[in-house]
Protein backbone atom coordinates (compact mmCIF):
# COMPACT_ATOMS: atom_id res chain seq x y z
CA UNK A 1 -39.59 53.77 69.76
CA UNK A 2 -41.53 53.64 72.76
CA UNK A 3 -40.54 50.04 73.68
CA UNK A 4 -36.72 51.04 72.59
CA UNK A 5 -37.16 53.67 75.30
CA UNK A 6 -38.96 51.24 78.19
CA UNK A 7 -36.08 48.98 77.46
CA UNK A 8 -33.24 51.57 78.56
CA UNK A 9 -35.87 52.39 81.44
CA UNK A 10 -35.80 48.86 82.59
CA UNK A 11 -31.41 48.63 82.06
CA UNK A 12 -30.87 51.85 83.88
CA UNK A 13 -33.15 50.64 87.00
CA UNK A 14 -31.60 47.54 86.70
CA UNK A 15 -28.09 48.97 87.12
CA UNK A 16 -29.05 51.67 89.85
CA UNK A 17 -29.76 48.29 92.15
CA UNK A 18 -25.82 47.40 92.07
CA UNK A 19 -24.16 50.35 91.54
CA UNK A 20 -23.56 53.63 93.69
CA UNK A 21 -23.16 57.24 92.57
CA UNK A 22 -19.98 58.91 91.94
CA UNK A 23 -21.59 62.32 92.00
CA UNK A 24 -18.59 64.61 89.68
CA UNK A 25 -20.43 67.82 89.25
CA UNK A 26 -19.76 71.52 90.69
CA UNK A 27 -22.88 73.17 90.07
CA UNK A 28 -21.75 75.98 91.49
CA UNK A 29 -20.20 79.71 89.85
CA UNK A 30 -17.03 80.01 91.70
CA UNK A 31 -17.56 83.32 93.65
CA UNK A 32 -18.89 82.16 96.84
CA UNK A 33 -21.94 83.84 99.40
CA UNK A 34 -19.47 85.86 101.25
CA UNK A 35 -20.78 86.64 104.73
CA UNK A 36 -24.26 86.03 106.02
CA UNK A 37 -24.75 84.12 102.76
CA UNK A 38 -26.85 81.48 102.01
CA UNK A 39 -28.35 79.43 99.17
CA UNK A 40 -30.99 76.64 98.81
CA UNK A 41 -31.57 75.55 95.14
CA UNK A 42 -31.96 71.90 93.60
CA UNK A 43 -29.64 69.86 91.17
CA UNK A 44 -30.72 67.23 88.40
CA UNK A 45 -28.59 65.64 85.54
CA UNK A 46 -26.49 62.62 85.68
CA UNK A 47 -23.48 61.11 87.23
CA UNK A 48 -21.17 58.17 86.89
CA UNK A 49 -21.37 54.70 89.16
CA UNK A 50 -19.34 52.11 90.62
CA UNK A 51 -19.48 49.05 92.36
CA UNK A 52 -17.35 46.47 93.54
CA UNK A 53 -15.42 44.18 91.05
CA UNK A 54 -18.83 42.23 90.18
CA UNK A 55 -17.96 41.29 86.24
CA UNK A 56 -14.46 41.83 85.04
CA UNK A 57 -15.45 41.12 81.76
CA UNK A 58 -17.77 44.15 81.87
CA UNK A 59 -15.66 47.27 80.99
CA UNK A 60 -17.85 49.83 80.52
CA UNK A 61 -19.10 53.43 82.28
CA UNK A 62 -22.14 53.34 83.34
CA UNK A 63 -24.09 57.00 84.60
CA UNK A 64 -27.32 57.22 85.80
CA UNK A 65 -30.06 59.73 86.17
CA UNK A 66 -29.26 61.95 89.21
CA UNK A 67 -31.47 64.69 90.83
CA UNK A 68 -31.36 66.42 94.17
CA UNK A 69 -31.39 69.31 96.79
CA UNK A 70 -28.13 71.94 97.60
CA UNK A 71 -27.88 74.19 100.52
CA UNK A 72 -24.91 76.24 100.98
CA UNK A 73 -23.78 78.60 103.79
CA UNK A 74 -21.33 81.68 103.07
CA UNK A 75 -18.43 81.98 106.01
CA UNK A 76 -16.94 85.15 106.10
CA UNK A 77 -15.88 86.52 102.73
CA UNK A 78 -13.90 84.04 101.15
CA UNK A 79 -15.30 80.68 102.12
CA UNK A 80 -18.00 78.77 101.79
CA UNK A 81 -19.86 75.45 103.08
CA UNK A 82 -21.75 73.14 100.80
CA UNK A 83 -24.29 70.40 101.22
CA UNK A 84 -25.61 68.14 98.44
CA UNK A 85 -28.41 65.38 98.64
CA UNK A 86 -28.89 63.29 96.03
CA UNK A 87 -30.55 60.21 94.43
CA UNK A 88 -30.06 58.53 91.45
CA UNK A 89 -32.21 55.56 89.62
CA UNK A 90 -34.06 52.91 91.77
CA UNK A 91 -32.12 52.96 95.18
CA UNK A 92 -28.87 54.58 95.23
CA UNK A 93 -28.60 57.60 97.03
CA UNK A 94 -25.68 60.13 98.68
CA UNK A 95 -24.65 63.23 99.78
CA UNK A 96 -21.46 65.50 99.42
CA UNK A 97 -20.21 68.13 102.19
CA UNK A 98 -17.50 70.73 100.31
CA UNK A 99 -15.70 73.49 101.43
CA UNK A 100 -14.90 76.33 99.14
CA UNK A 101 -11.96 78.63 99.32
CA UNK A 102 -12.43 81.97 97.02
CA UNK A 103 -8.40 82.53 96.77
CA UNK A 104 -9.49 85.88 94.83
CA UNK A 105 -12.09 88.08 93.43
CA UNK A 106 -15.06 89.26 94.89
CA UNK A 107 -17.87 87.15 96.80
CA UNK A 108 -20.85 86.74 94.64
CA UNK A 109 -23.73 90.23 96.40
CA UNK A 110 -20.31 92.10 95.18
CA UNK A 111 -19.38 90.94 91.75
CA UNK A 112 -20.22 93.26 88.64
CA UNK A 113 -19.22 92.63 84.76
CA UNK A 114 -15.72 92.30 84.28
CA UNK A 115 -14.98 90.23 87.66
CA UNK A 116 -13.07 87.22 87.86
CA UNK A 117 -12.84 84.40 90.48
CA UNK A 118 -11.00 81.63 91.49
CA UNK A 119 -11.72 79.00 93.84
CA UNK A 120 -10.56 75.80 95.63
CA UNK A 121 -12.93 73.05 97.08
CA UNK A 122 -12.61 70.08 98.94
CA UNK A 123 -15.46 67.87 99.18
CA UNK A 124 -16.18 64.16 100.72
CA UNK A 125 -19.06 62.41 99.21
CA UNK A 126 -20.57 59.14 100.87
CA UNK A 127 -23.29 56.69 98.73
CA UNK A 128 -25.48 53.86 99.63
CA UNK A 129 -27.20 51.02 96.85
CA UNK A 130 -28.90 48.51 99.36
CA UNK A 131 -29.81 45.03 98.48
CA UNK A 132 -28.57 43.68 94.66
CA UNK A 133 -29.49 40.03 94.71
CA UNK A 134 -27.67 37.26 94.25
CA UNK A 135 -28.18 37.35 90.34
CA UNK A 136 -25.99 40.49 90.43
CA UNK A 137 -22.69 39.25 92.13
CA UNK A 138 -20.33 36.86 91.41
CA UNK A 139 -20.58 34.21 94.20
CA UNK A 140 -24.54 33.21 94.24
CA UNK A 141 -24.07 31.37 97.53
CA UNK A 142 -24.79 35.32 98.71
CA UNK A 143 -28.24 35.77 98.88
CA UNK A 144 -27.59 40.00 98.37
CA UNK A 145 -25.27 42.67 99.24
CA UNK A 146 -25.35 46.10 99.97
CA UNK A 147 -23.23 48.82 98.68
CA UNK A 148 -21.14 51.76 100.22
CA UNK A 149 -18.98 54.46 99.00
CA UNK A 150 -16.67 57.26 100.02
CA UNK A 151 -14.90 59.49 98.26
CA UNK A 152 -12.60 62.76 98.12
CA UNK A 153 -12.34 65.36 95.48
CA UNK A 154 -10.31 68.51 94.65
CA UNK A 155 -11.05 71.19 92.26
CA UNK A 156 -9.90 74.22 91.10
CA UNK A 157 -12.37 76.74 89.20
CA UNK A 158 -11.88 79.96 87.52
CA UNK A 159 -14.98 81.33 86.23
CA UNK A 160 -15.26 85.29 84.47
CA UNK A 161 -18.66 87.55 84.31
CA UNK A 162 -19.01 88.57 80.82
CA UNK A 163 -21.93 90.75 81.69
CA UNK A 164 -23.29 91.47 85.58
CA UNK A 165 -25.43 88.91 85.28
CA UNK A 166 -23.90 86.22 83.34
CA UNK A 167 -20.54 84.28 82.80
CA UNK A 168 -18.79 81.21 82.60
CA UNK A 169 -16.33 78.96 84.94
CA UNK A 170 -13.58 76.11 83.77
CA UNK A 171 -11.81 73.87 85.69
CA UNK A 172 -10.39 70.50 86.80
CA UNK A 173 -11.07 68.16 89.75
CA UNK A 174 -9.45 64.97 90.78
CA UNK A 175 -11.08 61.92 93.11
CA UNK A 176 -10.13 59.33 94.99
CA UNK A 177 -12.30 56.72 96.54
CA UNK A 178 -13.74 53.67 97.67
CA UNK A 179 -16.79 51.06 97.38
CA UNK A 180 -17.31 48.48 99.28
CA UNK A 181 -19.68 45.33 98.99
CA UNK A 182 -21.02 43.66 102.01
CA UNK A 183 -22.47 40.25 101.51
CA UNK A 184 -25.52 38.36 103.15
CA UNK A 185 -26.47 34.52 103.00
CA UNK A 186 -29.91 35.41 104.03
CA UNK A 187 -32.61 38.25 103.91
CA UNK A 188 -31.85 40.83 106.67
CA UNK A 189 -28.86 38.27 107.81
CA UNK A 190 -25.37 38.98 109.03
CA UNK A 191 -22.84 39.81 106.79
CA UNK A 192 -20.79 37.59 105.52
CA UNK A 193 -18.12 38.81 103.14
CA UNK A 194 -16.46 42.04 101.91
CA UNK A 195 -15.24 43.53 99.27
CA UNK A 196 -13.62 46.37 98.03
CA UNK A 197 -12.83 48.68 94.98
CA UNK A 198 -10.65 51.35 95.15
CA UNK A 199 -10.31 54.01 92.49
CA UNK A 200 -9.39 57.33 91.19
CA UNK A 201 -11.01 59.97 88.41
CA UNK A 202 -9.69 63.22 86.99
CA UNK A 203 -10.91 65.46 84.70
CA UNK A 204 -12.45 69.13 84.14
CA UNK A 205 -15.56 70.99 84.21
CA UNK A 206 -17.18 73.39 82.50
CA UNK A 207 -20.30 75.74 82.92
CA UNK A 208 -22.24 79.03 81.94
CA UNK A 209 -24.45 80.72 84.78
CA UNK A 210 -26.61 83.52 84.88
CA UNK A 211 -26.88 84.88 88.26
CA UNK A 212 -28.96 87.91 88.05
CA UNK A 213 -28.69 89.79 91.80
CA UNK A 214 -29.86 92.47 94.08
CA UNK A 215 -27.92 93.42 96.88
CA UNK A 216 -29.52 90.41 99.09
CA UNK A 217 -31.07 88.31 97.00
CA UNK A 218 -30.44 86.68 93.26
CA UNK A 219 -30.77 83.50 91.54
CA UNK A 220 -28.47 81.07 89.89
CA UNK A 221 -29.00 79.11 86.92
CA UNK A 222 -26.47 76.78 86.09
CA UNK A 223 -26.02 74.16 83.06
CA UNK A 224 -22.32 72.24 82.92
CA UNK A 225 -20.86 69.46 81.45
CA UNK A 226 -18.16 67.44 83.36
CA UNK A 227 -15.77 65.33 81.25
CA UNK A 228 -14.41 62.94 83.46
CA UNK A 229 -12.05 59.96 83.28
CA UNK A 230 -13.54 57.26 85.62
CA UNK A 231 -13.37 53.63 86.99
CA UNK A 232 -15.48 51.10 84.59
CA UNK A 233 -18.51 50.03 86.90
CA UNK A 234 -17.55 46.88 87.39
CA UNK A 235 -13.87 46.31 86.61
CA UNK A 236 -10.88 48.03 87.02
CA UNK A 237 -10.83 49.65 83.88
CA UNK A 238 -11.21 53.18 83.35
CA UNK A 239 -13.14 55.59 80.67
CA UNK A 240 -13.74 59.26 79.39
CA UNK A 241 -17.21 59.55 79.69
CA UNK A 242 -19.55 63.08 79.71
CA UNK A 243 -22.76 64.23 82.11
CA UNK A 244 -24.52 67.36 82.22
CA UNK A 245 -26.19 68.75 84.79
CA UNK A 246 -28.63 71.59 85.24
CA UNK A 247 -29.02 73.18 89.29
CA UNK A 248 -31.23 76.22 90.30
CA UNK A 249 -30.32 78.38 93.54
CA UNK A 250 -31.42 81.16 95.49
CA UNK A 251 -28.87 82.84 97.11
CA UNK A 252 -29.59 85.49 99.69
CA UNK A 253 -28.23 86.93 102.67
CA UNK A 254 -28.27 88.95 105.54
């Protein structure tokens, strides 16, 4: 069991060296800070990769562990600015920027049982995987390559308190993207080629939070599952696949 379990250790690192997070999650209950509002918390779960067309033959999904840090700034009473840093296996690594638009219900100091929400974000997320060898790629006249990605998603969340402190959110996001592969002949060198994989994803989340508050401060607790159709890692196929992640925040404000 234990060697079963070093062996999809040693695959997943393997894979995190020449492939770049997608990240797909929301983590977040739709009300936003509302003004003066701010939240630092911390993310970890797992997320889907992609890479440039490496192995056609290859048609799976691939996710890897992902973990991280949030911070989010309320502005005004119905928006809200997110940050996400993140890294995910050996080397890859990103970050996300989104801004949320509460279209209605109440920002999160003011919401009670009973309260609904509904919210609209647009975020662009950016990845690095530096330095897959030549045993990774197609061509092995490249010595390595490094990996780049940029992305835009949309989603729309409604989310409903049960009780003051507690509730759940649905909803669907779309993606659209890029990852590009930059070849080098030599260590450190110039590069030499490019490529590039374009793609889309779609698909919904879904979460449960409890979010016990005061009138400045709370916490969040968050576990969600995101059921996403994505780009195969290294092929133009796509797949279903599922990832759950678990995030922790403090919100407060002034």
């Amino acid at each position: 069991m234990r060697s079963q379990s070093f062996y999809l250790y040693l695959v997943l690192l393997f894979l995190s060296a020449c492939s770049v997070l997608q990240p797909v999650h929301e983590s977040n209950a739709p009300e936003t800070l509302g003004p003066w509002g701010f939240r630092i918390g911390a993310i970890a779960g797992s997320s889907p990769t992609v890479s440039s067309n490496l192995n056609t033959t290859d048609n799976s999904s691939y996710s890897l562990p992902l973990e991280g840090f949030r911070v989010d700034i309320g502005l005004g009473r119905s928006f809200e600015f997110d940050y996400d840093a993140f890294v995910g296996g050996a080397v890859a690594a990103g970050s996300s920027y989104q801004l949320r638009w509460q279209i209605f219900g109440n920002p999160l100091f003011e919401t009670k049982a009973g309260d609904s929400a509904l919210t609209l974000g647009v975020r662009n997320s950016v990845g690095t995987a530096p330095g897959f060898t030549s045993s990774d790629i197609t061509n092995a006249s490249y010595y390595s390559a490094d990996l780049s990605l940029n992305s835009y998603d949309v989603s729309l969340v409604y989310g409903h308190r049960m009780y003051e402190a507690f509730g759940a959110y649905i909803g669907a996001k779309n993606i659209s993207g890029s990852v590009t592969a930059s070849y080098h002949s030599v260590v450190n060198g110039p590069v030499v080629a490019t490529t590039n994989k374009s793609f889309t994803a779609y698909g919904g989340v879904a979460g449960l939070y409890l979010s016990p508050h005061g009138k400045s401060a709370g916490v969040d607790l968050i576990l969600e599952l995101d059921y996403m159709n994505v780009p195969a890692t290294y092929s133009t196929a796509s797949n279903w696949v599922s990832d759950v992640n678990v995030s922790l925040g403090i919100p407060f404000h002034f």
